[in-house]
N, C-alpha and C. Protein backbone atom coordinates (compact mmCIF):
# COMPACT_ATOMS: atom_id res chain seq x y z
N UNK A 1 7.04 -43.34 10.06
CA UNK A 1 5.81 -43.49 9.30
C UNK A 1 6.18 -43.66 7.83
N UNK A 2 5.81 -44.38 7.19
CA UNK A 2 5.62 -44.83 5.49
C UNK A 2 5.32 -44.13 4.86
N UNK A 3 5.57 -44.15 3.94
CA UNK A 3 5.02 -43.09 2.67
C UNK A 3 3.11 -43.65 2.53
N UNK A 4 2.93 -44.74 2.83
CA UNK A 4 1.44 -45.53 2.75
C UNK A 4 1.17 -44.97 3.66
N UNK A 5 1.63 -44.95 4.97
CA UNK A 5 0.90 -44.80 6.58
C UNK A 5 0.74 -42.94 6.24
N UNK A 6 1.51 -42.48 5.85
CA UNK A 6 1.07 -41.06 5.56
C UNK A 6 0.05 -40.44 5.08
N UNK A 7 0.15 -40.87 3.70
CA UNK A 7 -0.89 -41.21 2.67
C UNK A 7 -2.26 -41.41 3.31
N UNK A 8 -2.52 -42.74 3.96
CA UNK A 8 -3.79 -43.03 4.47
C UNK A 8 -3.64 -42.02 5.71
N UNK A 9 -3.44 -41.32 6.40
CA UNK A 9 -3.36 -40.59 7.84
C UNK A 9 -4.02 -39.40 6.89
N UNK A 10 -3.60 -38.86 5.74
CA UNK A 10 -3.80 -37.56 5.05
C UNK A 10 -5.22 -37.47 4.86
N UNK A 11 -5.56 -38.88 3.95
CA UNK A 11 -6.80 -38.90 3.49
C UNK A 11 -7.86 -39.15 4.50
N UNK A 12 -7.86 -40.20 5.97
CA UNK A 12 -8.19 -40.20 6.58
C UNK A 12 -8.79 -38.83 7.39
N UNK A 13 -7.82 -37.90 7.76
CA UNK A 13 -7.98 -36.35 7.55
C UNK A 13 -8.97 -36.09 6.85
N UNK A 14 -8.65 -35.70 5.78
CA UNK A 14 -9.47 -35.15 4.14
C UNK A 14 -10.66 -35.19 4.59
N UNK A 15 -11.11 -36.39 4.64
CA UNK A 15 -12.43 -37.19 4.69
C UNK A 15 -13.58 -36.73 5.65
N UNK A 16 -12.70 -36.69 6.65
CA UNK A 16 -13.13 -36.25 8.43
C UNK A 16 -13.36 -35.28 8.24
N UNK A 17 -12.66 -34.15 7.66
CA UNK A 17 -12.89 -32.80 7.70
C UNK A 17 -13.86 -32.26 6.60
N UNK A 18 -13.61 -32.89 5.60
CA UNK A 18 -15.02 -32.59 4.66
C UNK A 18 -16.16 -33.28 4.94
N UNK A 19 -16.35 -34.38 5.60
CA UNK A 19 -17.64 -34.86 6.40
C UNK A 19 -18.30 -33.47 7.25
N UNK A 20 -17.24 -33.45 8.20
CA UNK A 20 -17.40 -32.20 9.08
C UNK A 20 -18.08 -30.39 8.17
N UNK A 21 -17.14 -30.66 7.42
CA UNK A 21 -17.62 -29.37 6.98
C UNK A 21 -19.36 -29.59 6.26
N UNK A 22 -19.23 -30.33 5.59
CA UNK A 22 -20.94 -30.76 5.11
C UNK A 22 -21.70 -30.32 5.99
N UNK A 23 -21.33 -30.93 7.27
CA UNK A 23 -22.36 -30.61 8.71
C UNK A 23 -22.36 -29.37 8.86
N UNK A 24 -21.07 -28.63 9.01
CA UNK A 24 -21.29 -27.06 9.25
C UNK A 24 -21.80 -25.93 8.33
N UNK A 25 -22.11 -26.09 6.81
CA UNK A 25 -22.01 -25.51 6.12
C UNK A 25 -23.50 -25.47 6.15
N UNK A 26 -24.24 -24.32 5.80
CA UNK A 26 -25.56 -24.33 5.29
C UNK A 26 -26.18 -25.11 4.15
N UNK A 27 -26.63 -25.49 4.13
CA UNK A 27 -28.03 -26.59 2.59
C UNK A 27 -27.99 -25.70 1.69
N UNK A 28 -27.87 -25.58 0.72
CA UNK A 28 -28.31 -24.56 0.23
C UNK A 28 -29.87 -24.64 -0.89
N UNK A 29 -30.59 -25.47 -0.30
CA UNK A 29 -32.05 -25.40 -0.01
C UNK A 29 -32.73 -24.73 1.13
N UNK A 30 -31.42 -23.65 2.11
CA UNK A 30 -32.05 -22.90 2.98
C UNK A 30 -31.49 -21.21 2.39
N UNK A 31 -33.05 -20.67 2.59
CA UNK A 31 -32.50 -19.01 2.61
C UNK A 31 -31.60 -18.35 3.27
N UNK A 32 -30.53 -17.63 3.02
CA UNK A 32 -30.82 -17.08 1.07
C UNK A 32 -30.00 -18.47 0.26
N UNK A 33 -30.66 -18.78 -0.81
CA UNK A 33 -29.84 -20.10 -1.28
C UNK A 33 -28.64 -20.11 -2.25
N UNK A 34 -28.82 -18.52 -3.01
CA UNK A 34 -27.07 -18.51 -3.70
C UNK A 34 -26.16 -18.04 -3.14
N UNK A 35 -26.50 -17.91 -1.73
CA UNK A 35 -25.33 -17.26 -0.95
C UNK A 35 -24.86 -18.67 -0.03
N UNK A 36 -25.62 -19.42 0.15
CA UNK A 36 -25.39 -20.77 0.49
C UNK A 36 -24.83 -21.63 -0.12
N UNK A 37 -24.82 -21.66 -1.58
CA UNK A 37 -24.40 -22.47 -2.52
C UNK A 37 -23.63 -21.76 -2.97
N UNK A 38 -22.95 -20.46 -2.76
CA UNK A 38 -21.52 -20.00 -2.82
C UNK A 38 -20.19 -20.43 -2.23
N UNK A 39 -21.08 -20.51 -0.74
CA UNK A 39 -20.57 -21.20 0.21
C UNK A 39 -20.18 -22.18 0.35
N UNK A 40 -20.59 -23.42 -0.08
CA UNK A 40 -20.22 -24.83 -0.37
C UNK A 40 -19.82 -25.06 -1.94
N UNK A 41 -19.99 -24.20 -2.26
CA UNK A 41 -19.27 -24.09 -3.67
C UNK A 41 -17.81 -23.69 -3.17
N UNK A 42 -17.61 -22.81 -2.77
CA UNK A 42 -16.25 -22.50 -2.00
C UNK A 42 -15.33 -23.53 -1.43
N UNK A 43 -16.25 -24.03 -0.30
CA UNK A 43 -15.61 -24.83 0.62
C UNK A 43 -15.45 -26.19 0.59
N UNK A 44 -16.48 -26.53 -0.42
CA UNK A 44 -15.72 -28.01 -0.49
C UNK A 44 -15.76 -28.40 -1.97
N UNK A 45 -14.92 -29.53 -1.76
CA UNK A 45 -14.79 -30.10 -3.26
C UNK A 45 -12.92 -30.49 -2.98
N UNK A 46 -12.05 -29.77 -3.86
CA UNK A 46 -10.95 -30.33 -4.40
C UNK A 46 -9.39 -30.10 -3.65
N UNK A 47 -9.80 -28.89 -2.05
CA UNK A 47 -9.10 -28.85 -1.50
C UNK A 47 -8.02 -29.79 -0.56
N UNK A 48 -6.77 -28.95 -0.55
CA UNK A 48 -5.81 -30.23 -0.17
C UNK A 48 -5.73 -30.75 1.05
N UNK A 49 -6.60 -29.59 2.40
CA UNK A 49 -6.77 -29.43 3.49
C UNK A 49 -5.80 -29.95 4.34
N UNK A 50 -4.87 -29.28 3.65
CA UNK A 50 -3.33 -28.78 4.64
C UNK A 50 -3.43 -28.12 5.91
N UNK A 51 -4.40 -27.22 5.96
CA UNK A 51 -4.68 -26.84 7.26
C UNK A 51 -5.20 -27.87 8.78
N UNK A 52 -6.39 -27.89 7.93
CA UNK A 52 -7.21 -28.88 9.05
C UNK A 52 -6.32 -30.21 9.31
N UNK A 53 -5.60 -31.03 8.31
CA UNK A 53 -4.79 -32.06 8.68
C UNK A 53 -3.17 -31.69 9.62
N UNK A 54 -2.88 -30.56 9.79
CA UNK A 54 -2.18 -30.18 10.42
C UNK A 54 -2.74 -29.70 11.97
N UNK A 55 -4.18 -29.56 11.97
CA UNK A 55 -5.02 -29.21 13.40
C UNK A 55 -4.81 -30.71 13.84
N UNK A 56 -5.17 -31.73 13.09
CA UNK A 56 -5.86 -32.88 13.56
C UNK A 56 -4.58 -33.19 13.94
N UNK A 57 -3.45 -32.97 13.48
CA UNK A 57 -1.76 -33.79 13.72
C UNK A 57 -1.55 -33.04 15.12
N UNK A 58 -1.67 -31.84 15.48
CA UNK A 58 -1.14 -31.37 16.20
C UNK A 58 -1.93 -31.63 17.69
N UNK A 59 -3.18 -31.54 17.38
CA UNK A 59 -4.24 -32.49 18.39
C UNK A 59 -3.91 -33.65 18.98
N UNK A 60 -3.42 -34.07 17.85
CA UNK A 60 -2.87 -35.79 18.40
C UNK A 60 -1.97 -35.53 19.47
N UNK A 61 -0.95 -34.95 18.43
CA UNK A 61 0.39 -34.83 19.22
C UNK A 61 0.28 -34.71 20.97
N UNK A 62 -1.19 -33.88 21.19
CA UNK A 62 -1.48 -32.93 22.83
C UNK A 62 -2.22 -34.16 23.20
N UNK A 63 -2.85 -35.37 22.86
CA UNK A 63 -3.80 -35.98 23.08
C UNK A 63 -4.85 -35.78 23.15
N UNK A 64 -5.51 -34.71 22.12
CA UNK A 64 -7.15 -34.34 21.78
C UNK A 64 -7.70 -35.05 21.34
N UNK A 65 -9.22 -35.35 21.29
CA UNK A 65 -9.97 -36.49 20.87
C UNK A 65 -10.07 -36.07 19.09
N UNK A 66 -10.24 -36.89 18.24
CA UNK A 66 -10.49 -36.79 16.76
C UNK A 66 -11.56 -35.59 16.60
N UNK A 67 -12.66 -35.93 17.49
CA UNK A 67 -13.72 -35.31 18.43
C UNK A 67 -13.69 -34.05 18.40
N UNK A 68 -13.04 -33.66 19.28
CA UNK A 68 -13.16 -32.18 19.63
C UNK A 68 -11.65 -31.92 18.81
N UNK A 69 -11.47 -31.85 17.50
CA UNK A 69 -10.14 -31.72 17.00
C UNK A 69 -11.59 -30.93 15.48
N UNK A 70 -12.76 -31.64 15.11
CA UNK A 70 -13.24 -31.03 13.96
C UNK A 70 -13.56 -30.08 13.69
N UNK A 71 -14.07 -29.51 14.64
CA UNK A 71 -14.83 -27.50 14.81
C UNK A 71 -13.22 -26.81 14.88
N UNK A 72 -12.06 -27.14 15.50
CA UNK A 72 -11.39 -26.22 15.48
C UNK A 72 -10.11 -26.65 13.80
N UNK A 73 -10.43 -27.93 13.32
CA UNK A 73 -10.13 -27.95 11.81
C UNK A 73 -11.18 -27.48 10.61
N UNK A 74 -12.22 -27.47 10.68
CA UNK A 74 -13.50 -26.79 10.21
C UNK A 74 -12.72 -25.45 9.68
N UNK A 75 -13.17 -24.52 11.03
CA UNK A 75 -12.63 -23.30 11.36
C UNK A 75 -11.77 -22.81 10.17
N UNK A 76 -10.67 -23.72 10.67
CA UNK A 76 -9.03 -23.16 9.96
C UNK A 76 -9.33 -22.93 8.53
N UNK A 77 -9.98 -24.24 8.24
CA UNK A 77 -10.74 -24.06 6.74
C UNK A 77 -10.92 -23.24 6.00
N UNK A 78 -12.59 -23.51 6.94
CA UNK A 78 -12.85 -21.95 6.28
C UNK A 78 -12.51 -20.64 6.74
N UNK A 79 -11.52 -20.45 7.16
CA UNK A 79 -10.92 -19.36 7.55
C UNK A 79 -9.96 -18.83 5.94
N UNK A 80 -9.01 -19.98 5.71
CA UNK A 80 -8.30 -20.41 4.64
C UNK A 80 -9.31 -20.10 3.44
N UNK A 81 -10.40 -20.57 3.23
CA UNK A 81 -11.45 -20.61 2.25
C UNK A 81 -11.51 -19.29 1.98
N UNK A 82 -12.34 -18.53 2.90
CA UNK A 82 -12.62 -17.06 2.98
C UNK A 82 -11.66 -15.94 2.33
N UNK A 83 -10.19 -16.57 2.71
CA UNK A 83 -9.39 -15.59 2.48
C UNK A 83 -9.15 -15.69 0.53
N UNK A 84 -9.25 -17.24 0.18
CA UNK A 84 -8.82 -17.12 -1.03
C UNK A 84 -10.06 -16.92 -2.06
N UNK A 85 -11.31 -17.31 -1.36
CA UNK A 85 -12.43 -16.15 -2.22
C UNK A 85 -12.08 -14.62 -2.52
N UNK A 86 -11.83 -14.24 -1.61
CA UNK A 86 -11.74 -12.73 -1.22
C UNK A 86 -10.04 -12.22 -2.41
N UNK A 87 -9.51 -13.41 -2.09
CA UNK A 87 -8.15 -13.25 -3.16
C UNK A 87 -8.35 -13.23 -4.63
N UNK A 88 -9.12 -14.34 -5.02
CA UNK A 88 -9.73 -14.29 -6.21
C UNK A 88 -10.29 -13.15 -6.99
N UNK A 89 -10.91 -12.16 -6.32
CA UNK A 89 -11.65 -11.61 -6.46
C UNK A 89 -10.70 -10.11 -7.71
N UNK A 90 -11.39 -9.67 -8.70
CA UNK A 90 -11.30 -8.89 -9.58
C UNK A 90 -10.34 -7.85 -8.89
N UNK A 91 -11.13 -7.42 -7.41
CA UNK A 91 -10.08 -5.92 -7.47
C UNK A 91 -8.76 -6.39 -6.43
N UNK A 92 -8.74 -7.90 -6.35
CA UNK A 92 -7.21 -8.44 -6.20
C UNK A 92 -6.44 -9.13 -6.92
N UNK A 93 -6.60 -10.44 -7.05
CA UNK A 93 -5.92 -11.19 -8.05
C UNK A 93 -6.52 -11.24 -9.39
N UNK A 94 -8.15 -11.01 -9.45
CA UNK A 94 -8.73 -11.34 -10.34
C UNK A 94 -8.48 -12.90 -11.26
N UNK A 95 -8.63 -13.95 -10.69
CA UNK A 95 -8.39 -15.26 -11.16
C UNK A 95 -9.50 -15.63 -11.22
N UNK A 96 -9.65 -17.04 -12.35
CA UNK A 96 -10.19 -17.63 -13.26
C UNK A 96 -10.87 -18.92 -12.58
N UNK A 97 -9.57 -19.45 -11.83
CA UNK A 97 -9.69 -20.84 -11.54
C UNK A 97 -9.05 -21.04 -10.14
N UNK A 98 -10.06 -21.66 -8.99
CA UNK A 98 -9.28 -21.82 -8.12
C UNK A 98 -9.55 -23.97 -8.06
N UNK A 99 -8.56 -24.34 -7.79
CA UNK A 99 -8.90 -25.53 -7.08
C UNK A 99 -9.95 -26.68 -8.53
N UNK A 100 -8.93 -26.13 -9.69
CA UNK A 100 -9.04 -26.90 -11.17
C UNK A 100 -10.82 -26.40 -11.45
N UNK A 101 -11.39 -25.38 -10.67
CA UNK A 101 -12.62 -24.86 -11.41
C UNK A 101 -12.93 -23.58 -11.19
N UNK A 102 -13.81 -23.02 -11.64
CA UNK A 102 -14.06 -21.77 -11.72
C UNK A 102 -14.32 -21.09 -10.22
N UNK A 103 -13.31 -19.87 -10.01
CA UNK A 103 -13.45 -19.22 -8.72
C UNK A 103 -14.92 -19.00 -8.62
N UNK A 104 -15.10 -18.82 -7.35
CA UNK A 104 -16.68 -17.84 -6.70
C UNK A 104 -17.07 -16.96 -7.47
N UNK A 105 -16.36 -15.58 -7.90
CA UNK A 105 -16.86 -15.01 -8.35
C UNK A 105 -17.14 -15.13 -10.10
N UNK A 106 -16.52 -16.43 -10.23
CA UNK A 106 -16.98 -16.30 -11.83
C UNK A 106 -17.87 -17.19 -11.90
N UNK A 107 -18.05 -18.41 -10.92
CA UNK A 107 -19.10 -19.00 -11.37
C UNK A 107 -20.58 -18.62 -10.78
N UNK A 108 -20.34 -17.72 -9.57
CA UNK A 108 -21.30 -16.77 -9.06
C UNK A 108 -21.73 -15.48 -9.54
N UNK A 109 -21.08 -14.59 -9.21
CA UNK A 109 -20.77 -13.37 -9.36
C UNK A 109 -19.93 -12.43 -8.27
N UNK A 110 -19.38 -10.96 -8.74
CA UNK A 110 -18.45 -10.90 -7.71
C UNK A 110 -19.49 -9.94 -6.14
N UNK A 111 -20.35 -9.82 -6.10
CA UNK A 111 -20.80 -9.52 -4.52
C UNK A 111 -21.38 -10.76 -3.87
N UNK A 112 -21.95 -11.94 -4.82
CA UNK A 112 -22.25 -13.12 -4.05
C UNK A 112 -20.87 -13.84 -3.48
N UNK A 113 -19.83 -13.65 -4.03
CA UNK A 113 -18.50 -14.03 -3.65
C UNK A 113 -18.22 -13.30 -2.03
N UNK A 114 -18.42 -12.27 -2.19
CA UNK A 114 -17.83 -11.16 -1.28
C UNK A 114 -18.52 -11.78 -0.37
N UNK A 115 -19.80 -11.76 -0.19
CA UNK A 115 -20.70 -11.86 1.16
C UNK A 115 -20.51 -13.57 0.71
N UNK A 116 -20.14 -14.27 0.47
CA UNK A 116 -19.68 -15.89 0.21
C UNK A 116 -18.33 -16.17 1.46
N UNK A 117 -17.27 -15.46 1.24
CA UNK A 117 -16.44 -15.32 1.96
C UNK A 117 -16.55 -14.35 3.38
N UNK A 118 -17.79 -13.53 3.25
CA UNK A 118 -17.75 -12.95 4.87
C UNK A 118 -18.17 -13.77 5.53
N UNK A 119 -19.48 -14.73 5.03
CA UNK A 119 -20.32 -15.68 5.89
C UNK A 119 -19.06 -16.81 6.45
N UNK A 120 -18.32 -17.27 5.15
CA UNK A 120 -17.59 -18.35 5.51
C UNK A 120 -16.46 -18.19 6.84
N UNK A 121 -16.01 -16.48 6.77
CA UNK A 121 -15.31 -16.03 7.95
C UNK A 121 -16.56 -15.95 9.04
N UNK A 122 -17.22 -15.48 9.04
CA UNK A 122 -18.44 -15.16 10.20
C UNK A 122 -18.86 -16.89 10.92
N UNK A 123 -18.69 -18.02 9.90
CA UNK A 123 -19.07 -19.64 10.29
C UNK A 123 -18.14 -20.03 11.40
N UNK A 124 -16.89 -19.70 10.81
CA UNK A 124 -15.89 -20.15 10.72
C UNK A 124 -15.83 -19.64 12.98
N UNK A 125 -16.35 -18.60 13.35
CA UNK A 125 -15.90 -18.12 14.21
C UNK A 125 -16.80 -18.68 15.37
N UNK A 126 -18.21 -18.63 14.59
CA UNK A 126 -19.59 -19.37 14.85
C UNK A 126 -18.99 -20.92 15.68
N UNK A 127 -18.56 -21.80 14.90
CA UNK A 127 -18.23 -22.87 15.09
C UNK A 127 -17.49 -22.59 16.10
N UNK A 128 -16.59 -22.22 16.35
CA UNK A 128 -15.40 -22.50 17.58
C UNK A 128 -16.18 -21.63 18.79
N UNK A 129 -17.21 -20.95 18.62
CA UNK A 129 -17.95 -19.87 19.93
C UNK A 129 -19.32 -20.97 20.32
N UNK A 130 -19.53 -22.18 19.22
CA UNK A 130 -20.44 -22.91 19.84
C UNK A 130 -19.84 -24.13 19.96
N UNK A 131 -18.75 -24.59 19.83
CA UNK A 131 -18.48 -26.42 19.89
C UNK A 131 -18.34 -26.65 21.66
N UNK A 132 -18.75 -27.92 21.43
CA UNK A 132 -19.29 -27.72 23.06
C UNK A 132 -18.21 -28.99 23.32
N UNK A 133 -17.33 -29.36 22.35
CA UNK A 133 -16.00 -30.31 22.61
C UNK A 133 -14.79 -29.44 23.08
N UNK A 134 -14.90 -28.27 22.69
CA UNK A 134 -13.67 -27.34 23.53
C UNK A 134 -13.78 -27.41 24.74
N UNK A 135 -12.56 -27.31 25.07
CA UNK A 135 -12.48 -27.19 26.67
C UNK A 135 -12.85 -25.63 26.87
């Protein structure tokens, strides 16, 4: 594979999985709405989604459909997501900036963070107990 064929396979990824996540993530025009918009404040935007492009590679590899490869790259996500809210956070790392902008809890606050990252773990589990593409 090419340094191009990589490249486009990565972003191809990227794309898929932040499409995906859009779908899974709450509106946050639905109640409660800053705990929603913590949430997608979190989860998407500038990530490198090393995870989920490593679900989708390894899927291939077994012959899984692109298909039933998104709920269980979703997942990993925000699994990943959850943990580095929760890292951010004052009585751990206390950081400024995740992902070239302001962590959860600074551009939120730090208990909308907290329950930001439980929901995103609690989605995260949601998704793989309802995808109806798992075997």
């Amino acid at each position: 594979m090419s340094d191009n064929q990589l490249e486009n396979y990565l972003d191809r990824c990227r794309a898929r999985v932040e499409a995906a996540l859009k779908e899974y993530l709450p509106l946050e025009s639905i109640q409660p709405t800053r705990l929603h918009a913590a949430m997608r404040y979190a989860a998407l935007g500038n990530g490198k989604r090393v995870r989920p492009v490593l679900v989708y590679a390894a899927g291939e590899a077994l012959s899984a459909s692109e298909d039933a490869l998104d709920a269980p790259a979703c997942a990993v996500e925000l699994i990943h997501t959850y943990s580095l809210v929760h890292d951010d956070l004052p009585a751990m790392d206390n950081d400024d900036l995740r992902r070239g902008r302001k962590t959860c809890h600074r551009e939120f606050d730090e208990a909308t963070a907290i329950l930001a990252g439980d929901a995103l773990q609690s989605l995260a589990f949601k998704i793989l107990a309802w995808d109806k593409t798992m075997p």
